[in-house]
N, C-alpha and C. Protein backbone atom coordinates (compact mmCIF):
# COMPACT_ATOMS: atom_id res chain seq x y z
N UNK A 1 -49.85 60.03 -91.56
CA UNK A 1 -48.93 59.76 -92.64
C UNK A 1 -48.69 61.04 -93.42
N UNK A 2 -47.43 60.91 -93.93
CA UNK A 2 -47.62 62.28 -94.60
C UNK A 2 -47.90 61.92 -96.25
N UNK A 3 -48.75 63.40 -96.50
CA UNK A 3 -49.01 63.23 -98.01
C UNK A 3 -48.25 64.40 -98.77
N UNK A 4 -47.80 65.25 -98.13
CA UNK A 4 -46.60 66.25 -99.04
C UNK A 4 -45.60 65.85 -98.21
N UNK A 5 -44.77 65.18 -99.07
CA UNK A 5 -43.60 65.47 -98.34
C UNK A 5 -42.41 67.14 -98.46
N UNK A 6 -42.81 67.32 -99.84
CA UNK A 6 -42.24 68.68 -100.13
C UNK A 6 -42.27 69.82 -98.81
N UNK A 7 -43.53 69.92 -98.17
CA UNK A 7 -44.06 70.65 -97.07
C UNK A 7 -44.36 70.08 -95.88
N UNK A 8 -44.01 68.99 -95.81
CA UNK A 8 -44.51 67.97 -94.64
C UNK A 8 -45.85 67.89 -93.81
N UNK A 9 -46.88 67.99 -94.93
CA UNK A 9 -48.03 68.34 -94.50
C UNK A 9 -48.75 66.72 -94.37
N UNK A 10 -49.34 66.03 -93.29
CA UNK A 10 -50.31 64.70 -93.23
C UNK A 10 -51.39 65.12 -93.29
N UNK A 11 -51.98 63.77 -93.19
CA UNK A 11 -53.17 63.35 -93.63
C UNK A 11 -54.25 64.20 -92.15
N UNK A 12 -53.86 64.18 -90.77
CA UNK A 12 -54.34 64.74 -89.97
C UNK A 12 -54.37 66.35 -90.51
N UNK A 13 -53.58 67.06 -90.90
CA UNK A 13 -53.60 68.46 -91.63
C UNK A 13 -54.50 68.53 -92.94
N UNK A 14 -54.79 67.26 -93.25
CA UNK A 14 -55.52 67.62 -94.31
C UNK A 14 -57.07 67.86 -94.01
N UNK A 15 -57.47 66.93 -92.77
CA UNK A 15 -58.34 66.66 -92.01
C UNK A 15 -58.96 67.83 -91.17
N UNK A 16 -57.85 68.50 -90.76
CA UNK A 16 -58.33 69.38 -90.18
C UNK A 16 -58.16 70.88 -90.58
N UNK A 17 -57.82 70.69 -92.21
CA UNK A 17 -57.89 71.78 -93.20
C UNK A 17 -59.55 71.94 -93.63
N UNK A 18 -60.29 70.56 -93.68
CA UNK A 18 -61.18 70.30 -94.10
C UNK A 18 -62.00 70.80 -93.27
N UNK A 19 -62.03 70.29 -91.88
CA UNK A 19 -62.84 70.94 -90.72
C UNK A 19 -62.86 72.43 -90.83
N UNK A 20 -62.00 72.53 -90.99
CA UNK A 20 -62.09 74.41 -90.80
C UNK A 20 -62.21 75.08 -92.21
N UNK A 21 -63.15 74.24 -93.49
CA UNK A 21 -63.60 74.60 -94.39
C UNK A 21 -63.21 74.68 -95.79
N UNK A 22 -61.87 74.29 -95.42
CA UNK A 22 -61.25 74.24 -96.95
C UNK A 22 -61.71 73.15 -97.88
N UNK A 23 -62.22 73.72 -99.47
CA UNK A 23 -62.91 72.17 -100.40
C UNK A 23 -62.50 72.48 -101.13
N UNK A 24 -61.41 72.68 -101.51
CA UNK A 24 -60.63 72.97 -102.67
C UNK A 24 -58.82 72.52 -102.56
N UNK A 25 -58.89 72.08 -103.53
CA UNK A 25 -56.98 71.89 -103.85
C UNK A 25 -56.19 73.24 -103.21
N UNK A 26 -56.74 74.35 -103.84
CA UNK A 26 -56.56 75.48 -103.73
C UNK A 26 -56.30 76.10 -102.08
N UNK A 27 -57.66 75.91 -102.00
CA UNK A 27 -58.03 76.30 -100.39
C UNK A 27 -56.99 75.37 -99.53
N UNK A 28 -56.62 74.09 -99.65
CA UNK A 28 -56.16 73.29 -98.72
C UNK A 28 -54.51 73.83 -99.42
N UNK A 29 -54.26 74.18 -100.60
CA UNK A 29 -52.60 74.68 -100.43
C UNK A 29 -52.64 75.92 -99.90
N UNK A 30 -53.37 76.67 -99.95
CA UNK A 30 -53.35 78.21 -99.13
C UNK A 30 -53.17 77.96 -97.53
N UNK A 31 -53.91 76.58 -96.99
CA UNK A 31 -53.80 76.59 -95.57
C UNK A 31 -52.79 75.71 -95.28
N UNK A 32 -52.10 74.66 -96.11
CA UNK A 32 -51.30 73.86 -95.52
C UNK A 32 -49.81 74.09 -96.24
N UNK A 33 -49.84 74.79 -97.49
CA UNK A 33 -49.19 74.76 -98.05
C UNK A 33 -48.48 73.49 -98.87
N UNK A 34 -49.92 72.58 -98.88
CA UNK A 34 -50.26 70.80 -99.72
C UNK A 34 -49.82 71.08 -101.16
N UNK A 35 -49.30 70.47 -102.00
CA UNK A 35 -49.19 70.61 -103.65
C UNK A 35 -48.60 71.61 -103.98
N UNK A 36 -48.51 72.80 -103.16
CA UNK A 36 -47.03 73.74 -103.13
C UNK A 36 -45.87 73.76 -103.77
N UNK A 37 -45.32 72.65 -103.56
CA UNK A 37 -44.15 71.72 -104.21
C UNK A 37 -44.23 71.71 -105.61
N UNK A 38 -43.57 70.09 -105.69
CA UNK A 38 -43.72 69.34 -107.12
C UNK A 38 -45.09 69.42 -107.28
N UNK A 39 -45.88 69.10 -106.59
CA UNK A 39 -47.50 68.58 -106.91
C UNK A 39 -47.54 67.31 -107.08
N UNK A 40 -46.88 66.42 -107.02
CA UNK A 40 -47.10 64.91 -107.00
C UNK A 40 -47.97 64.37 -105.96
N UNK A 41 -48.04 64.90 -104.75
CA UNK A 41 -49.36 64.72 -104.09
C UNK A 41 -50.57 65.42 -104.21
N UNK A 42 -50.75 65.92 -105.11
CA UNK A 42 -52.29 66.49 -105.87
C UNK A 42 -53.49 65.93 -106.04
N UNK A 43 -53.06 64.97 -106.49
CA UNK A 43 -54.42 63.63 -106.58
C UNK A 43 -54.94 63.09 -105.62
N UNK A 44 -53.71 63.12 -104.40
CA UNK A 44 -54.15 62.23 -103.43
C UNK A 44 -54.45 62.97 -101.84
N UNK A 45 -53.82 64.34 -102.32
CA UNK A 45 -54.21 65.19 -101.12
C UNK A 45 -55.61 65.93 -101.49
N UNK A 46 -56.07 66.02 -102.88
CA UNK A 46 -57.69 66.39 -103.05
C UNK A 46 -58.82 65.36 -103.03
N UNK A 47 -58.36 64.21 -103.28
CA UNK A 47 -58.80 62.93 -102.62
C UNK A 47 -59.55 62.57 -101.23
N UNK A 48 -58.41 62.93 -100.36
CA UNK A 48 -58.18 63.39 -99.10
C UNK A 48 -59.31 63.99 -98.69
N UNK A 49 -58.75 65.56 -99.31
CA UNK A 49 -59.70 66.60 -98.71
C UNK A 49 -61.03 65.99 -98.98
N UNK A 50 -61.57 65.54 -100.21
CA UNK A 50 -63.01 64.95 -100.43
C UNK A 50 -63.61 64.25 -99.32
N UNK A 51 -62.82 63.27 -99.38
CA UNK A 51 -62.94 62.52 -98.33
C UNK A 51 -63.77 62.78 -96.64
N UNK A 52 -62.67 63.85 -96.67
CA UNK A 52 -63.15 64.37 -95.20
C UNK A 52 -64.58 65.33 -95.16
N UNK A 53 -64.76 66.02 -96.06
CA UNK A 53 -65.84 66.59 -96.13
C UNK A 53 -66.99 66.11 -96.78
N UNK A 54 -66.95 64.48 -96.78
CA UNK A 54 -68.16 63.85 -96.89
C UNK A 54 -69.17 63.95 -95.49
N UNK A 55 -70.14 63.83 -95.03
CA UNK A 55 -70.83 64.24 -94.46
C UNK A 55 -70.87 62.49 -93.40
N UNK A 56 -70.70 62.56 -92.07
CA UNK A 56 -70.61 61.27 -91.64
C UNK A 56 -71.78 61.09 -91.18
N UNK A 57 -72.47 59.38 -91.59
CA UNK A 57 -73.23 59.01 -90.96
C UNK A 57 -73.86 59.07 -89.60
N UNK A 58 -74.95 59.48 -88.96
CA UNK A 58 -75.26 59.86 -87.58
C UNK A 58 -75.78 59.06 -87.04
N UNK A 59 -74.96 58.51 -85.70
CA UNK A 59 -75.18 57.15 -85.01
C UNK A 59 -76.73 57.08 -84.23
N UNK A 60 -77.52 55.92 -84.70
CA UNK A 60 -78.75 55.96 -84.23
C UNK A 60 -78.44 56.28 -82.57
N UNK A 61 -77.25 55.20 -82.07
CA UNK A 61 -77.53 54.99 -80.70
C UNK A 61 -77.61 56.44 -79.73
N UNK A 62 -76.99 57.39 -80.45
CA UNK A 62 -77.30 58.66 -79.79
C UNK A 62 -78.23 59.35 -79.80
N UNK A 63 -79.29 59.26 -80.54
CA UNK A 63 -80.82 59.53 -80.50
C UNK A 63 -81.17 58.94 -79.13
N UNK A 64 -80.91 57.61 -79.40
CA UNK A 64 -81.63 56.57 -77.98
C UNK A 64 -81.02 56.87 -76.42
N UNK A 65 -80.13 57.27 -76.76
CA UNK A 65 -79.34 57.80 -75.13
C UNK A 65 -79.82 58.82 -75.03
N UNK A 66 -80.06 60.11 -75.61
CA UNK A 66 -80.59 60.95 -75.45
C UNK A 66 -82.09 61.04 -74.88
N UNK A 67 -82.79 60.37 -75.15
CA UNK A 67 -84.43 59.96 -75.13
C UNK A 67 -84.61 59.96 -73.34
C-alpha cells in the first residue's frame, strides 16, 4: 500500500528501508524520500518504520528441526 503518496513510496519500502537500517523519520526520508512532501504521512510512515524494527519473535520449531 502506499504511504507517501507525494513520492510514491509503500509500506514494502518502508520495510525494507528498515532492513537496511534506517530508525529514524529522517533516515527513512533520506532513503525513500517518505515525508519529503506535505508530510501528512509522517505519523504513519514512522509508525511503520517502528514497527519493522521491532525485533521478531524466534520460532521454537526451528531449534527442534535443527537438533
Amino acid at each position: 500500500m502506499y504511504v507517501c503518496i507525494c513520492n510514491a513510496v509503500t509500506d514494502k519500502m518502508i520495510r525494507a528501508a528498515a532492513a537496511a537500517g534506517a530508525s529514524s523519520l529522517d533516515d527513512l526520508e533520506r532513503m525513500t524520500g517518505c515525508a519529503g512532501g506535505c508530510g501528512s504521512c509522517a505519523d504513519l510512515a514512522e509508525e511503520m518504520l517502528h514497527g519493522a524494527r521491532k525485533p521478531q519473535p524466534f520460532a521454537l520449531n526451528v531449534l527442534a528441526q535443527a537438533a
